[in-house]
Protein backbone atom coordinates (compact mmCIF):
# COMPACT_ATOMS: atom_id res chain seq x y z
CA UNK A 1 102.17 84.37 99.70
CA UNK A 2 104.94 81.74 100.09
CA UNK A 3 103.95 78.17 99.57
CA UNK A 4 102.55 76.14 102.88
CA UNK A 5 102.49 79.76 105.29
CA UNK A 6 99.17 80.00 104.77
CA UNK A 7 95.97 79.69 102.89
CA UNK A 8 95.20 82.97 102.33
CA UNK A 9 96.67 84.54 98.98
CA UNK A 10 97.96 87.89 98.81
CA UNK A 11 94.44 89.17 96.93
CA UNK A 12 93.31 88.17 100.02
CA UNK A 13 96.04 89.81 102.18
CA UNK A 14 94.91 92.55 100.05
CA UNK A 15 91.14 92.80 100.90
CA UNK A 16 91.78 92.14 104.68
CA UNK A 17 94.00 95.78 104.16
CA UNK A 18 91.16 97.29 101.92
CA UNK A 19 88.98 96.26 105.06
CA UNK A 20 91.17 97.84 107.67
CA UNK A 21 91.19 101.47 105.53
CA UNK A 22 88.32 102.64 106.91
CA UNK A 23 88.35 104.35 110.71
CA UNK A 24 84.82 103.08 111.45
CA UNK A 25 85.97 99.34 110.49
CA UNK A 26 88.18 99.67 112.66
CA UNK A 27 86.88 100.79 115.34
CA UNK A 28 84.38 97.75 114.99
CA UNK A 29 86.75 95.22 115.34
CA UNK A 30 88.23 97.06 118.71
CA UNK A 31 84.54 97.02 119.84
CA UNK A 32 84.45 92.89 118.90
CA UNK A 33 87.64 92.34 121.01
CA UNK A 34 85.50 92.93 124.02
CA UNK A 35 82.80 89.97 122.36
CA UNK A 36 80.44 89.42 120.45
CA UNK A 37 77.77 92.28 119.82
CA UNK A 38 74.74 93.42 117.70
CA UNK A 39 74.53 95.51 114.59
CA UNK A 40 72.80 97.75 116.76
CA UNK A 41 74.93 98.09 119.32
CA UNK A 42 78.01 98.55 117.18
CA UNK A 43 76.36 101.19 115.48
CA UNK A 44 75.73 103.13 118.46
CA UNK A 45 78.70 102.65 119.73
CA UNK A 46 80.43 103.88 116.99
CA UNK A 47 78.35 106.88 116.55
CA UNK A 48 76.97 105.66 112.89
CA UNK A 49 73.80 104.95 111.65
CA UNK A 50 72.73 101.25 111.09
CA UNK A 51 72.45 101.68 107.19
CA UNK A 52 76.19 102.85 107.45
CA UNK A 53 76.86 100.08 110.53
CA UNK A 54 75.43 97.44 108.12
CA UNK A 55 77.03 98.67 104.98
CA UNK A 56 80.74 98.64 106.96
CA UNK A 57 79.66 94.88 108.30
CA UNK A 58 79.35 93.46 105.12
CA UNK A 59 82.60 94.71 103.90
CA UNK A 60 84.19 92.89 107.04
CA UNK A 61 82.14 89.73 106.43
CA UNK A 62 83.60 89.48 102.56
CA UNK A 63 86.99 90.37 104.18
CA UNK A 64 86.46 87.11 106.59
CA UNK A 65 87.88 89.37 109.36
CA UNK A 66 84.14 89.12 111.15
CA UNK A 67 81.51 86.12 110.97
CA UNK A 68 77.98 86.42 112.30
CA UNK A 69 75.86 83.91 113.70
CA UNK A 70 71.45 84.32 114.14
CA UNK A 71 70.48 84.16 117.76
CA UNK A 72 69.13 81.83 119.45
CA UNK A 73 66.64 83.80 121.20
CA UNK A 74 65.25 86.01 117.58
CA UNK A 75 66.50 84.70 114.41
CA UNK A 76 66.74 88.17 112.77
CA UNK A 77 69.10 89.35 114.64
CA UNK A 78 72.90 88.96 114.21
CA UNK A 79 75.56 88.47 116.60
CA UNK A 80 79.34 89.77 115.25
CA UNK A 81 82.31 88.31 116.22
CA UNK A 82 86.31 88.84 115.59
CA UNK A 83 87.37 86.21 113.44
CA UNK A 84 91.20 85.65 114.28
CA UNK A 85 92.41 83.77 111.28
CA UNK A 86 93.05 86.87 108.20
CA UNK A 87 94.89 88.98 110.75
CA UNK A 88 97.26 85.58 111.77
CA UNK A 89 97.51 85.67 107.68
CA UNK A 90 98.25 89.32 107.74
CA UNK A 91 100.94 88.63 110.22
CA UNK A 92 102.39 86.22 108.85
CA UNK A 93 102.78 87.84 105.41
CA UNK A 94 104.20 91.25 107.15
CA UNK A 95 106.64 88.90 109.24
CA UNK A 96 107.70 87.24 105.86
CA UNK A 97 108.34 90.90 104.47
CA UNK A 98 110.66 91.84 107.50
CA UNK A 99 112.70 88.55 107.07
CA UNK A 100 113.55 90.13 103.51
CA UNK A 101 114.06 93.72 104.65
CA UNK A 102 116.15 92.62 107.40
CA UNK A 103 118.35 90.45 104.84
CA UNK A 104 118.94 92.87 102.17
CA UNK A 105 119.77 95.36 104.94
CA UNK A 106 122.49 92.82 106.71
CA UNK A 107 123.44 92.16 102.94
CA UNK A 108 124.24 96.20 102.69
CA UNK A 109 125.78 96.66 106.07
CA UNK A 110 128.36 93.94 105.19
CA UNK A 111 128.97 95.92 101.94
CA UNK A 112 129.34 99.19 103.68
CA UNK A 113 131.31 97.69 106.32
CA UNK A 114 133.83 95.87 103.41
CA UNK A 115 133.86 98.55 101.73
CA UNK A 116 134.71 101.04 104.44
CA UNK A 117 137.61 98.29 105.88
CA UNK A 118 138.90 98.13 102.01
């Protein structure tokens, strides 16, 4: 990533994308727009069982894309939430990539367009 747009680096970038592969990961992080929400209930939502519901979790955890916090109420269970800040990173690096597709395409209209005039 470009110096000072953020402090994520594009193995990170990266891992946030490996994250977002998966259909069922997905589908988590829709659920976790809505708020926060159980292992449990994520897996039932999503029609998975919780081995496979805890086995996609982790995967978002290491991706930072989702944090959990212990409840108050019964330590052992989780609470999962959206964590904004690697898909502000993502954004940023895909916004940086348009900046240079739309410049080299400008740069090849004007040549086309010289060209074409000459």
């Amino acid at each position: 990533m470009a110096k000072g747009s953020s402090s994520l680096t594009e193995a990170d970038v990266a891992v946030v994308f490996e994250a977002l592969v998966d259909p069922i990961r997905r589908e988590v992080l829709q659920l976790l727009g809505d708020g926060p929400r159980l292992a449990g209930e994520l897996a039932r939502a999503s029609g998975v069982s919780p081995s496979v519901m805890s086995r996609q979790l982790r995967i978002l955890l290491q991706a930072g894309l989702v944090s959990a916090e212990r409840r108050d109420d019964d330590a052992r269970l989780r609470a999962f939430r959206l964590r904004p800040e690697p898909m502000t990173t993502v954004r940023e690096w895909l916004d940086e990539l348009q900046v240079k597709w739309t410049r080299q395409l400008d740069s090849f209209k004007t040549h086309v367009e010289t060209e074409h005039r000459s």
